[in-house]
C-alpha atoms as a PDB file:
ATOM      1  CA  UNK A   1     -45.346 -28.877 -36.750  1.00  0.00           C
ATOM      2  CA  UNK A   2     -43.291 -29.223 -33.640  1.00  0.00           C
ATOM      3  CA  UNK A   3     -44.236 -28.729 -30.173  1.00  0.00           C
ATOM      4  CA  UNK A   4     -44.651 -24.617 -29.043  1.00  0.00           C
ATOM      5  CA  UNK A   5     -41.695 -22.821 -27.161  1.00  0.00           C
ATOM      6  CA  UNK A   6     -41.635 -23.651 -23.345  1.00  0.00           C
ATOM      7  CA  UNK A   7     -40.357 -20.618 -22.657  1.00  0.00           C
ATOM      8  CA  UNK A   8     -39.930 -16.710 -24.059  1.00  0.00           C
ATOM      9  CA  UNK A   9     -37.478 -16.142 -26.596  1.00  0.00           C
ATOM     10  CA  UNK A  10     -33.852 -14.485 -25.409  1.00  0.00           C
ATOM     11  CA  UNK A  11     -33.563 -10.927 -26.856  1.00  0.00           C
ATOM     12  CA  UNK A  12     -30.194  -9.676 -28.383  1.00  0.00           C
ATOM     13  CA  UNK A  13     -28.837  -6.875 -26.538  1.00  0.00           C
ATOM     14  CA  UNK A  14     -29.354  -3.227 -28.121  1.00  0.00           C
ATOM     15  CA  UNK A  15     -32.009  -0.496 -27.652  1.00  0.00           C
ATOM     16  CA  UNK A  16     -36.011  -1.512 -28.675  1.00  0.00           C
ATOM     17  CA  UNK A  17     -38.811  -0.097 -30.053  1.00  0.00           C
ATOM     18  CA  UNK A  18     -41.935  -1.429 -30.720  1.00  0.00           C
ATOM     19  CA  UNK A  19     -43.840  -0.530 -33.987  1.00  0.00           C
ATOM     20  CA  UNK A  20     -47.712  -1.553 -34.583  1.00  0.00           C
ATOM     21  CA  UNK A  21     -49.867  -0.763 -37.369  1.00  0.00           C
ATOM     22  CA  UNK A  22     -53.448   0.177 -36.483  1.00  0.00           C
ATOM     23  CA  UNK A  23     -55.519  -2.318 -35.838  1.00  0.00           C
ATOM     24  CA  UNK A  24     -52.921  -5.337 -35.876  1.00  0.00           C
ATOM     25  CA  UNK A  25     -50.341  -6.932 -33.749  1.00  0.00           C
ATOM     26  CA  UNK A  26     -47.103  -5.330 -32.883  1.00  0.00           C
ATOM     27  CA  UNK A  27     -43.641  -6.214 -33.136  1.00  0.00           C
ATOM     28  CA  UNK A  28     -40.190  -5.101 -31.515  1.00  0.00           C
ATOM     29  CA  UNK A  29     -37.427  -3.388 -33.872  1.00  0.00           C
ATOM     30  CA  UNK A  30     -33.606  -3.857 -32.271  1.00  0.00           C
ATOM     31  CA  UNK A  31     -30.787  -0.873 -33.410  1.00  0.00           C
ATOM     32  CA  UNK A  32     -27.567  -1.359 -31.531  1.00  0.00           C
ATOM     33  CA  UNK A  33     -27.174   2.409 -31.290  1.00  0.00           C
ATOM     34  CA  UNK A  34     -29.351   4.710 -28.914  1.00  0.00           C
ATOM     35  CA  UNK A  35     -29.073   7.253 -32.263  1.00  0.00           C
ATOM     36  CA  UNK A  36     -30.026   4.586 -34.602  1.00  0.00           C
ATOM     37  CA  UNK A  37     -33.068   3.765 -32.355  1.00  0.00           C
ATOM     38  CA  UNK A  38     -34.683   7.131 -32.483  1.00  0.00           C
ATOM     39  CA  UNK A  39     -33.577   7.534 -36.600  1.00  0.00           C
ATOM     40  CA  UNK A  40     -35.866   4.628 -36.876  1.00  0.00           C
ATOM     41  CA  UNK A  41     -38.622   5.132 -34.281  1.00  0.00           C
ATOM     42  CA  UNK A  42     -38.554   9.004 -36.231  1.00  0.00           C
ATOM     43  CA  UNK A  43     -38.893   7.316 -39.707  1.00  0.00           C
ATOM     44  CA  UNK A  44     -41.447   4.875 -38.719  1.00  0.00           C
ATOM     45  CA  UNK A  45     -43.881   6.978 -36.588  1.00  0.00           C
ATOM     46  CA  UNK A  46     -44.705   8.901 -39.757  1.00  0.00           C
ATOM     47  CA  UNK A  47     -46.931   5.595 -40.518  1.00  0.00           C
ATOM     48  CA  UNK A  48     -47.199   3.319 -37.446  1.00  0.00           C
ATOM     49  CA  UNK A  49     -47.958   3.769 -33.430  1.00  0.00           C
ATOM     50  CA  UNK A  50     -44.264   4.007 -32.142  1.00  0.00           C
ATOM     51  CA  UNK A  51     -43.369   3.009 -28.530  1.00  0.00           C
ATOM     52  CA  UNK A  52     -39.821   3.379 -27.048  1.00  0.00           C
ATOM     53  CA  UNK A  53     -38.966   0.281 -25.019  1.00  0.00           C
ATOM     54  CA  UNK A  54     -35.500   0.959 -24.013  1.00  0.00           C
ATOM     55  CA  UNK A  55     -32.204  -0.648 -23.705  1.00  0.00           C
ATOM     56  CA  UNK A  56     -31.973  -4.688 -23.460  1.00  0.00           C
ATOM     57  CA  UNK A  57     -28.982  -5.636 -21.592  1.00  0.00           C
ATOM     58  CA  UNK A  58     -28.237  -9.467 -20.416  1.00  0.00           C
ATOM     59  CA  UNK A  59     -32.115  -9.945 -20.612  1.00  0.00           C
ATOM     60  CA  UNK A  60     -32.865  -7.218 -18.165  1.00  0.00           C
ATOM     61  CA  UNK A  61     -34.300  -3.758 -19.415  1.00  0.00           C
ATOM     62  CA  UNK A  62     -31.764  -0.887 -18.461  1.00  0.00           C
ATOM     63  CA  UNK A  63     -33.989   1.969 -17.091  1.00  0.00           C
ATOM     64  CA  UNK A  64     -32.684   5.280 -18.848  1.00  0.00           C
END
């Protein structure tokens, strides 16, 4: 095993959500499309806790 990441990871630009299953961890789903975003966050919400994070731009959130 190799020494842990100094610092956070870069995320890709595109629009977030973040999907967590009860009583576990959650993790952050990327669409490049603000459609394609809430297709998804519709489709998974019908099983998970869905949270809309927004739009990732240059590694700045783009308030809507």
């Amino acid at each position: 095993m190799g020494r842990p990441a100094t610092r956070p990871a870069k995320l890709k630009n595109g629009f977030y959500i973040e999907v967590k299953s009860q009583g576990s961890s959650s993790i952050l789903i990327r669409r490049d499309t603000k459609e394609q975003m809430l297709i998804a966050a519709e489709d998974y919400s019908r099983t998970k806790e869905v949270t809309i994070k927004g739009e990732m731009f240059n590694d700045k959130w783009i308030a809507d």
